[in-house]
PDB file of N, CA and C in Angstrom:
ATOM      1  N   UNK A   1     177.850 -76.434 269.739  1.00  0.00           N
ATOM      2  CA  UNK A   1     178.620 -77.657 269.635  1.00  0.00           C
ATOM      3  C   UNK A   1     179.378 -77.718 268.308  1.00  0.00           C
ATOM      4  N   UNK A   2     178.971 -77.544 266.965  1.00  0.00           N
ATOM      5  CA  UNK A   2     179.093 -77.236 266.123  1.00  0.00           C
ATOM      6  C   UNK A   2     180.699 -76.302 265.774  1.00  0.00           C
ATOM      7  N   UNK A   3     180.545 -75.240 267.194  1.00  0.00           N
ATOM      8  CA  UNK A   3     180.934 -74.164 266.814  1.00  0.00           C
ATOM      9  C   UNK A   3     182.389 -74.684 267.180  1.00  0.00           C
ATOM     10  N   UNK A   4     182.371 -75.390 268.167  1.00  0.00           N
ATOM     11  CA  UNK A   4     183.587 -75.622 269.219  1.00  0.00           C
ATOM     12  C   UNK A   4     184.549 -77.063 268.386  1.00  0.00           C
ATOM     13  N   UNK A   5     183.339 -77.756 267.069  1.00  0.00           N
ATOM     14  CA  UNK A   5     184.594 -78.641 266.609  1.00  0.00           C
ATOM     15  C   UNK A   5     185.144 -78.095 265.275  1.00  0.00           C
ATOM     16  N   UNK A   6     184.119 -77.347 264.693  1.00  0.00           N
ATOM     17  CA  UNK A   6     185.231 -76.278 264.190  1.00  0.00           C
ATOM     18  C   UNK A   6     186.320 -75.970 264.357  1.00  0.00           C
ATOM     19  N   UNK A   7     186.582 -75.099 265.801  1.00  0.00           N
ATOM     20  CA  UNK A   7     187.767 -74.622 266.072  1.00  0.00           C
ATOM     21  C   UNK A   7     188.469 -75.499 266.336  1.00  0.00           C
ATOM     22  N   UNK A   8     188.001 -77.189 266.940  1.00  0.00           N
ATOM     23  CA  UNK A   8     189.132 -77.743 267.362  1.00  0.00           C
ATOM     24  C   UNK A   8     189.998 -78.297 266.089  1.00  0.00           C
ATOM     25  N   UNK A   9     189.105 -78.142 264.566  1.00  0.00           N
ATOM     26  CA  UNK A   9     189.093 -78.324 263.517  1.00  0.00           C
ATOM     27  C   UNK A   9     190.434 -78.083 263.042  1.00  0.00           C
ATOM     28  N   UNK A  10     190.042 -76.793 262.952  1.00  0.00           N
ATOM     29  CA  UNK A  10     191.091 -75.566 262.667  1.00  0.00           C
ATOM     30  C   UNK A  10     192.387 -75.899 263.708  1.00  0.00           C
ATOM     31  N   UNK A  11     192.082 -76.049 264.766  1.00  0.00           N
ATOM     32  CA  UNK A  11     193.322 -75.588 265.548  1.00  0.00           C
ATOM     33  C   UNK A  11     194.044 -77.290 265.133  1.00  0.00           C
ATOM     34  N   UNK A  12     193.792 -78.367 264.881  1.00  0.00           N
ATOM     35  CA  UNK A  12     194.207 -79.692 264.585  1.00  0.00           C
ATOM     36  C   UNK A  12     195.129 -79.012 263.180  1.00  0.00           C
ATOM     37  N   UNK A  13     194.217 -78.439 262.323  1.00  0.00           N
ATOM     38  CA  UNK A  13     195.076 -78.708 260.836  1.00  0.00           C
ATOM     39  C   UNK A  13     196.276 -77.514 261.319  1.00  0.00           C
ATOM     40  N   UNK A  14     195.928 -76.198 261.806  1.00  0.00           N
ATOM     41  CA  UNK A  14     197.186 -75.392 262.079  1.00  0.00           C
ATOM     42  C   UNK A  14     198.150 -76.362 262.407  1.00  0.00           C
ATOM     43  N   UNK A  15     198.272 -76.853 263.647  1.00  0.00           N
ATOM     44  CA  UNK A  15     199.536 -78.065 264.249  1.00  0.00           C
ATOM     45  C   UNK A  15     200.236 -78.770 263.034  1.00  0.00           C
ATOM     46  N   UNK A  16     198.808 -79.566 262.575  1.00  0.00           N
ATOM     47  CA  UNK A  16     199.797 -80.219 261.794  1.00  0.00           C
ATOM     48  C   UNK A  16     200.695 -79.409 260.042  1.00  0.00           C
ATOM     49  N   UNK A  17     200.216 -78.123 260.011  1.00  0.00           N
ATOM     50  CA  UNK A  17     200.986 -77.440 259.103  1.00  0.00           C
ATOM     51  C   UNK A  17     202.266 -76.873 259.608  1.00  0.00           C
ATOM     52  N   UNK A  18     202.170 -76.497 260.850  1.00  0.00           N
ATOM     53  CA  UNK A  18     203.227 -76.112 261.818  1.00  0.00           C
ATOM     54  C   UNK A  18     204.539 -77.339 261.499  1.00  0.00           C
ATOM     55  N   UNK A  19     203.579 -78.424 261.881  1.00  0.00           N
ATOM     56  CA  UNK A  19     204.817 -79.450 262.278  1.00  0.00           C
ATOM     57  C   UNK A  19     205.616 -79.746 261.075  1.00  0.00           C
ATOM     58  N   UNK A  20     204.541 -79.888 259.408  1.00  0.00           N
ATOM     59  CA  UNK A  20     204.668 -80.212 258.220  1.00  0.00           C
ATOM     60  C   UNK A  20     206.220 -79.185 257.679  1.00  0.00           C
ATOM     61  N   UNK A  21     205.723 -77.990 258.353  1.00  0.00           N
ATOM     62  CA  UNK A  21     206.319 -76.782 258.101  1.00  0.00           C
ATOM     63  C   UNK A  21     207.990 -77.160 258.930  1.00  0.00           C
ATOM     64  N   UNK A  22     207.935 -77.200 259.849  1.00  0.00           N
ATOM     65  CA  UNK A  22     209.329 -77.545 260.413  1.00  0.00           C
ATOM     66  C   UNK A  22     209.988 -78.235 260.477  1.00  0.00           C
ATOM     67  N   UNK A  23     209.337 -79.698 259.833  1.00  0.00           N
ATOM     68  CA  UNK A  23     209.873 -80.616 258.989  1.00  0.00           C
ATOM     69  C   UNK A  23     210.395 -80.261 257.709  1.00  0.00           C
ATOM     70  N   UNK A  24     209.842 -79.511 257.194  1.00  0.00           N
ATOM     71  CA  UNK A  24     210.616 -78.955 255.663  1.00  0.00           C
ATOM     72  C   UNK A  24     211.542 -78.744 255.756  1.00  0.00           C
ATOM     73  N   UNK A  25     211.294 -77.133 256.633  1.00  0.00           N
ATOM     74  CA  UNK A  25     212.473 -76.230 256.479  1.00  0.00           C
ATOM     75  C   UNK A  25     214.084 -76.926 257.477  1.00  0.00           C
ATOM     76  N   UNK A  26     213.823 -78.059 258.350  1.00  0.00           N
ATOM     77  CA  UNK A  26     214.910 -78.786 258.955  1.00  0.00           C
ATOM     78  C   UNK A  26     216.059 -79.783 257.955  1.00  0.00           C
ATOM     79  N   UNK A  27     214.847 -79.994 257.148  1.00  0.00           N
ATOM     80  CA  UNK A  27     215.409 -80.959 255.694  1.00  0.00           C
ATOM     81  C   UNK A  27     216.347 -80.126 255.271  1.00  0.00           C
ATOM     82  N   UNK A  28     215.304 -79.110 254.925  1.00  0.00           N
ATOM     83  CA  UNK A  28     216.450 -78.222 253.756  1.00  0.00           C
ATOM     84  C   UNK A  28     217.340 -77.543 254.403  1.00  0.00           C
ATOM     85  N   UNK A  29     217.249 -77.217 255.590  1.00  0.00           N
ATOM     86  CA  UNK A  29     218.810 -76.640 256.409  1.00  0.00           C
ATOM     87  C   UNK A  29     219.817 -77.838 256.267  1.00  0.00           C
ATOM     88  N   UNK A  30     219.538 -78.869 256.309  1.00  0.00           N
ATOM     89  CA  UNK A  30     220.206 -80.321 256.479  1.00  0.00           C
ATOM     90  C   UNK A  30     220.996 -80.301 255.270  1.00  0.00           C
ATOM     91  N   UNK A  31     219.967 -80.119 254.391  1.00  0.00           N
ATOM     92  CA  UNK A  31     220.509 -80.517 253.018  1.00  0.00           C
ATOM     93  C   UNK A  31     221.884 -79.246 252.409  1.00  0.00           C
ATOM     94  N   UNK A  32     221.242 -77.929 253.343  1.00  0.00           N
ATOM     95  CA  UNK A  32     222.228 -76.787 252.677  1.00  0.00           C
ATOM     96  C   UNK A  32     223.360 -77.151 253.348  1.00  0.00           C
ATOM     97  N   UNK A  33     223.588 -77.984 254.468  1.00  0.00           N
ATOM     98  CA  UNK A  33     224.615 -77.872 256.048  1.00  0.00           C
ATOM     99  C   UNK A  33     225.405 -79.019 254.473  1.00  0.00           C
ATOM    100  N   UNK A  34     225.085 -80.221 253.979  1.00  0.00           N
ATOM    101  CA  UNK A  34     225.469 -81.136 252.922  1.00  0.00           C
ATOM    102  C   UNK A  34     226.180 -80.373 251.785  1.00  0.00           C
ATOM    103  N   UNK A  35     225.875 -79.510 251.596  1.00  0.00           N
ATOM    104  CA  UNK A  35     225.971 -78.801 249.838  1.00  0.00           C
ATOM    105  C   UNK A  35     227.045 -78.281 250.304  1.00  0.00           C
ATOM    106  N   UNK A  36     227.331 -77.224 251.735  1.00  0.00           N
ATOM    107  CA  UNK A  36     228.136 -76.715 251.977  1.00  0.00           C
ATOM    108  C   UNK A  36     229.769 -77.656 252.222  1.00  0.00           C
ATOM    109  N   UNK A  37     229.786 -78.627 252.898  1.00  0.00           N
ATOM    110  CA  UNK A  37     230.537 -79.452 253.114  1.00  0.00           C
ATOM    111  C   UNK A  37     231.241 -80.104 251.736  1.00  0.00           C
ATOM    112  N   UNK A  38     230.143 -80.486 251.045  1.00  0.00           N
ATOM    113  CA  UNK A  38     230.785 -80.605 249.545  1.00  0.00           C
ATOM    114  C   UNK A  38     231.686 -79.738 248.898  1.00  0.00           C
ATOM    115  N   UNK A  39     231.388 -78.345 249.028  1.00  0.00           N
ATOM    116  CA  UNK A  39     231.848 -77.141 248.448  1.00  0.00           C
ATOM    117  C   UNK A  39     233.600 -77.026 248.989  1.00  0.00           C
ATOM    118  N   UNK A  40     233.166 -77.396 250.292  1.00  0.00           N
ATOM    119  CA  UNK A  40     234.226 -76.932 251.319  1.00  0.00           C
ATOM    120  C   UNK A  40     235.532 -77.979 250.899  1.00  0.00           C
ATOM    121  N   UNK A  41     234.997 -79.553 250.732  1.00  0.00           N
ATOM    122  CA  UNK A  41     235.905 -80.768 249.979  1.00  0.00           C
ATOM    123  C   UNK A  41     236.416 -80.656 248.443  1.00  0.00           C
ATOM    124  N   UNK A  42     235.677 -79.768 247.929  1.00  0.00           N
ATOM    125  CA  UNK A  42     236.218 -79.459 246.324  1.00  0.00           C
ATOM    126  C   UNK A  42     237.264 -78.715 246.226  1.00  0.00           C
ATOM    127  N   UNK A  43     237.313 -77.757 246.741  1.00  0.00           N
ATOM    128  CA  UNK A  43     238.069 -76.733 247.205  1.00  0.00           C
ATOM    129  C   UNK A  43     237.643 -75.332 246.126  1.00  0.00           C
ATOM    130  N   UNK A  44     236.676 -75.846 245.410  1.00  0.00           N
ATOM    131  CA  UNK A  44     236.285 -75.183 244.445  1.00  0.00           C
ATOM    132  C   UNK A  44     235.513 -73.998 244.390  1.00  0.00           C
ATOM    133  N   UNK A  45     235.234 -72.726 243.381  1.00  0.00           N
ATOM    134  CA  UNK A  45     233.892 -72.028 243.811  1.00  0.00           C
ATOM    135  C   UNK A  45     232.903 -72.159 243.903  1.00  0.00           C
ATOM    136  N   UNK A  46     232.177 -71.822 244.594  1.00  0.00           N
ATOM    137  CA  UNK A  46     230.825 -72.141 244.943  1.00  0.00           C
ATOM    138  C   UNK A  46     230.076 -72.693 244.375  1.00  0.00           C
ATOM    139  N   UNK A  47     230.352 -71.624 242.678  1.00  0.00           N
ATOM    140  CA  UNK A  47     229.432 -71.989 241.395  1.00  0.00           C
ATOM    141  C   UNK A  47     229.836 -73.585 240.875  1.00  0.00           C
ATOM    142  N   UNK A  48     231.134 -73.731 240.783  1.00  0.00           N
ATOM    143  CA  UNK A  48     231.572 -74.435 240.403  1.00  0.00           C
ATOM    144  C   UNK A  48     230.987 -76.099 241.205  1.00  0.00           C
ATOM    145  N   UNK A  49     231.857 -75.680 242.227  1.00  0.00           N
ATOM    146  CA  UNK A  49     230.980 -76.898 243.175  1.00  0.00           C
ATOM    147  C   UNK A  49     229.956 -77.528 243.199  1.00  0.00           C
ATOM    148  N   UNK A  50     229.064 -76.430 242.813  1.00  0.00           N
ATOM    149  CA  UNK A  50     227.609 -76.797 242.874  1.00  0.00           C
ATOM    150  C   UNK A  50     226.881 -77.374 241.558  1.00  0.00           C
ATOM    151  N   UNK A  51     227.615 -77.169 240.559  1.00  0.00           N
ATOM    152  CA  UNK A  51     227.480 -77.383 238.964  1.00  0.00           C
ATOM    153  C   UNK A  51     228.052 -79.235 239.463  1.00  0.00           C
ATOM    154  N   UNK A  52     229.129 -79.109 239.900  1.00  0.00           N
ATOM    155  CA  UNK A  52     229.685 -80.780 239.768  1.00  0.00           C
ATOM    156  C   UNK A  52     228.733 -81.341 240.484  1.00  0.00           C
ATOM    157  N   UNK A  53     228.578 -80.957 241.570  1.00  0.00           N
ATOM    158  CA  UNK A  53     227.564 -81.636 242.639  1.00  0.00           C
ATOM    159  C   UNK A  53     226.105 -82.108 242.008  1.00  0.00           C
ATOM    160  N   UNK A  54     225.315 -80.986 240.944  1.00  0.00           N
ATOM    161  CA  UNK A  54     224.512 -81.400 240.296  1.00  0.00           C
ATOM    162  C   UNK A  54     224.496 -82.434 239.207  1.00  0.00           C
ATOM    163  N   UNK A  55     225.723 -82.421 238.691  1.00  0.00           N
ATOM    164  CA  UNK A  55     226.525 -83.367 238.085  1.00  0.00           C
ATOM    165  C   UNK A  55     226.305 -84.682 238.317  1.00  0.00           C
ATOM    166  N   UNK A  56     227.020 -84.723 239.655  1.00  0.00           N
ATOM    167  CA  UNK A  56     227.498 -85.656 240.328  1.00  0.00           C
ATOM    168  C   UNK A  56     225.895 -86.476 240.314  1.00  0.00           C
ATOM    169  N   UNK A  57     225.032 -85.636 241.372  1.00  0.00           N
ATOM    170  CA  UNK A  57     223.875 -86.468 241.543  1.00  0.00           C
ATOM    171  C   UNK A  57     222.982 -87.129 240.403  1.00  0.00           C
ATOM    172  N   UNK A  58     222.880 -86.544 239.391  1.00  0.00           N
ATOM    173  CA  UNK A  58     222.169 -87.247 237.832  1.00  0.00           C
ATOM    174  C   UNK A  58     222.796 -88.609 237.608  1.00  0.00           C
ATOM    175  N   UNK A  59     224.332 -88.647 238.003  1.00  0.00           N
ATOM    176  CA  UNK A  59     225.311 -89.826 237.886  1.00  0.00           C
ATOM    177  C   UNK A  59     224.287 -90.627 238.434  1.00  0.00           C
ATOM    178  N   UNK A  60     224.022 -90.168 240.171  1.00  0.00           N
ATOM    179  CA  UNK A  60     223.986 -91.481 240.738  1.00  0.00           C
ATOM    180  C   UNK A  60     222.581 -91.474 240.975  1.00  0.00           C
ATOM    181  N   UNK A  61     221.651 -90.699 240.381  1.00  0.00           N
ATOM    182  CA  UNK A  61     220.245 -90.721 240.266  1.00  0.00           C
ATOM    183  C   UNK A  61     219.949 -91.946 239.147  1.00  0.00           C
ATOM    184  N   UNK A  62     221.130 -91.969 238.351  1.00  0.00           N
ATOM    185  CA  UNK A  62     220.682 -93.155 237.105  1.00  0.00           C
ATOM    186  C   UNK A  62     221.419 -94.294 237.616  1.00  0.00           C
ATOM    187  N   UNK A  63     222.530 -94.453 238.751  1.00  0.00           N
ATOM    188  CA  UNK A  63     222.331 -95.460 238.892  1.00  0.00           C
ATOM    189  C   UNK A  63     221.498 -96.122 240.314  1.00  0.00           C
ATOM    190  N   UNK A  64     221.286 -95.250 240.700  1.00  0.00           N
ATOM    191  CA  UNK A  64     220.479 -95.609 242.306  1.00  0.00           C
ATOM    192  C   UNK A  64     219.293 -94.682 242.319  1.00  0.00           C
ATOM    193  N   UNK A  65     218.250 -95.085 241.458  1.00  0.00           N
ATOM    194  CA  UNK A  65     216.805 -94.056 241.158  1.00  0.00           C
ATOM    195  C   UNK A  65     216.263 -94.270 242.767  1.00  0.00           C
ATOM    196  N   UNK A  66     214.866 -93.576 243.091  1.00  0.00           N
ATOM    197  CA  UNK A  66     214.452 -93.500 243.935  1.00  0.00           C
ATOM    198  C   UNK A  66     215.140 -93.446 245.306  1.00  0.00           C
ATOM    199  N   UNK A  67     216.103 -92.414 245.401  1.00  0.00           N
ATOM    200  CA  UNK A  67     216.454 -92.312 246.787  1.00  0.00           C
ATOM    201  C   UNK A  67     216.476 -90.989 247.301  1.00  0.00           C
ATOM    202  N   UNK A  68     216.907 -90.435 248.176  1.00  0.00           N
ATOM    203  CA  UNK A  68     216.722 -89.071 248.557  1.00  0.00           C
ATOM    204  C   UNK A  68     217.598 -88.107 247.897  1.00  0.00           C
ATOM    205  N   UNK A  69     216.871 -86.939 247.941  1.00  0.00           N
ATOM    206  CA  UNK A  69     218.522 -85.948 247.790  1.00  0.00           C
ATOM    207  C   UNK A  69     219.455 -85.827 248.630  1.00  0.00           C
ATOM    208  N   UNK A  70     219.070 -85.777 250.315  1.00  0.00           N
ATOM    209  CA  UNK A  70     220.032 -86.024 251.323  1.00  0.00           C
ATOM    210  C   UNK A  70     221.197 -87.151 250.540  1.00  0.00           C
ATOM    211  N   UNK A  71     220.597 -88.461 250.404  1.00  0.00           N
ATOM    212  CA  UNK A  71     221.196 -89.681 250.260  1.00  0.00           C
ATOM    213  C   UNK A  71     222.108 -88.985 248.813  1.00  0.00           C
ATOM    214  N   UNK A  72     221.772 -88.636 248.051  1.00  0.00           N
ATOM    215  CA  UNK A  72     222.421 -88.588 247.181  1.00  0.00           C
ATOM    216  C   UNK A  72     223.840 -87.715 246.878  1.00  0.00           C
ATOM    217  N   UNK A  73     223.540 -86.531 247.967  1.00  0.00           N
ATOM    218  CA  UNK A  73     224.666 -85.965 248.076  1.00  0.00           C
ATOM    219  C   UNK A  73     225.647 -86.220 249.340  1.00  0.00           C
ATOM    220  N   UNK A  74     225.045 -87.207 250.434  1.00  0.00           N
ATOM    221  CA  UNK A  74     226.158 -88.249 250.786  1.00  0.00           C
ATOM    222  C   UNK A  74     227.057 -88.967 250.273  1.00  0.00           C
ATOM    223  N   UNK A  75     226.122 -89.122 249.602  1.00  0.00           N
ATOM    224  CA  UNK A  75     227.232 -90.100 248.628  1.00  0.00           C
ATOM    225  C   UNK A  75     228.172 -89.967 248.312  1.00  0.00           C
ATOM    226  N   UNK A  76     227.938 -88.760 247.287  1.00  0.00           N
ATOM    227  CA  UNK A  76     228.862 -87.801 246.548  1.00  0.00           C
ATOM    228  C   UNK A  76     229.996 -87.292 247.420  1.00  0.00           C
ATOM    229  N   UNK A  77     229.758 -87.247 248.850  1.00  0.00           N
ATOM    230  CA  UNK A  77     230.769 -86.713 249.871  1.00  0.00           C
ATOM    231  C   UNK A  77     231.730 -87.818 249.872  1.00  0.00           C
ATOM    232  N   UNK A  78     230.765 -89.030 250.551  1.00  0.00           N
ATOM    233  CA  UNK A  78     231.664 -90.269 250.881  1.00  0.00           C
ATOM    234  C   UNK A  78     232.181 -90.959 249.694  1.00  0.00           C
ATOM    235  N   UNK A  79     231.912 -90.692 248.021  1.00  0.00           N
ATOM    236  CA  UNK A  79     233.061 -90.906 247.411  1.00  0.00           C
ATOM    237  C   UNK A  79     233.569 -89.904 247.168  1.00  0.00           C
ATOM    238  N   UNK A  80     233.912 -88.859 247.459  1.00  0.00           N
ATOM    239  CA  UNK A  80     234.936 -87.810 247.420  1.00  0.00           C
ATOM    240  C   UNK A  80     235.651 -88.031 248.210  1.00  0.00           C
ATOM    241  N   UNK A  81     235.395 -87.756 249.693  1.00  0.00           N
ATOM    242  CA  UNK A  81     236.157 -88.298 250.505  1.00  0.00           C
ATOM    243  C   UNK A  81     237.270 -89.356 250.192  1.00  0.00           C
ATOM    244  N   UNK A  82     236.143 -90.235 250.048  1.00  0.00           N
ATOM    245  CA  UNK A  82     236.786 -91.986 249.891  1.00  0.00           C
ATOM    246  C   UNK A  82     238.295 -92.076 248.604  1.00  0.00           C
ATOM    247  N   UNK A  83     237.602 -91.384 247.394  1.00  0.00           N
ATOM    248  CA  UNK A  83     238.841 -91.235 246.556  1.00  0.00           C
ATOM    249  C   UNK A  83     239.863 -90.388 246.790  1.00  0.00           C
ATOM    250  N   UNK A  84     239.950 -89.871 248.438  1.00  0.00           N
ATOM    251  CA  UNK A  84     241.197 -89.228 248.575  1.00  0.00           C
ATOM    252  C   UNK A  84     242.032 -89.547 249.377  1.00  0.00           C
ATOM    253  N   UNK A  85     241.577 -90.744 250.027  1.00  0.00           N
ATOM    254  CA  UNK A  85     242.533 -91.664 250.512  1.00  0.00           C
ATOM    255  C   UNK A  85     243.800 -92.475 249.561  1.00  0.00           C
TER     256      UNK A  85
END
């Protein structure tokens, strides 16, 4: 009896590392699919882009603390965007 909640033990925490796990790595595809789009609106190099972009987010990390990195490099899109109207 012992033996069998063990495994169901084990096989519970695998799942939920699985799931933990493909939740990550979906974020951070999300977040690279973001970085890229930025890059692509700068018109800039890569390096470059990515230097402002880090830039950019410290800006709005001090003025909007506690929010995501997703959120933060939205931002940065939708006022890029926005100031090119």
């Amino acid at each position: 009896m012992l033996k069998i909640i063990l495994i169901a033990l084990v096989l519970v925490i695998a799942i939920a590392a699985a799931v933990v796990l493909t939740i990550f790595y979906s974020r951070k595809a999300e977040i690279e699919k973001l970085k890229q789009k930025y890059r692509r609106l700068t018109f800039m190099s890569p390096n470059a882009a990515d230097e402002t972009l880090r830039l950019q987010i410290i800006k709005l990390k001090n003025k909007q603390p506690g929010r995501t990195e997703k959120w933060y490099i939205e931002k940065a899109i939708y006022d890029l965007e926005r100031n090119r109207r």
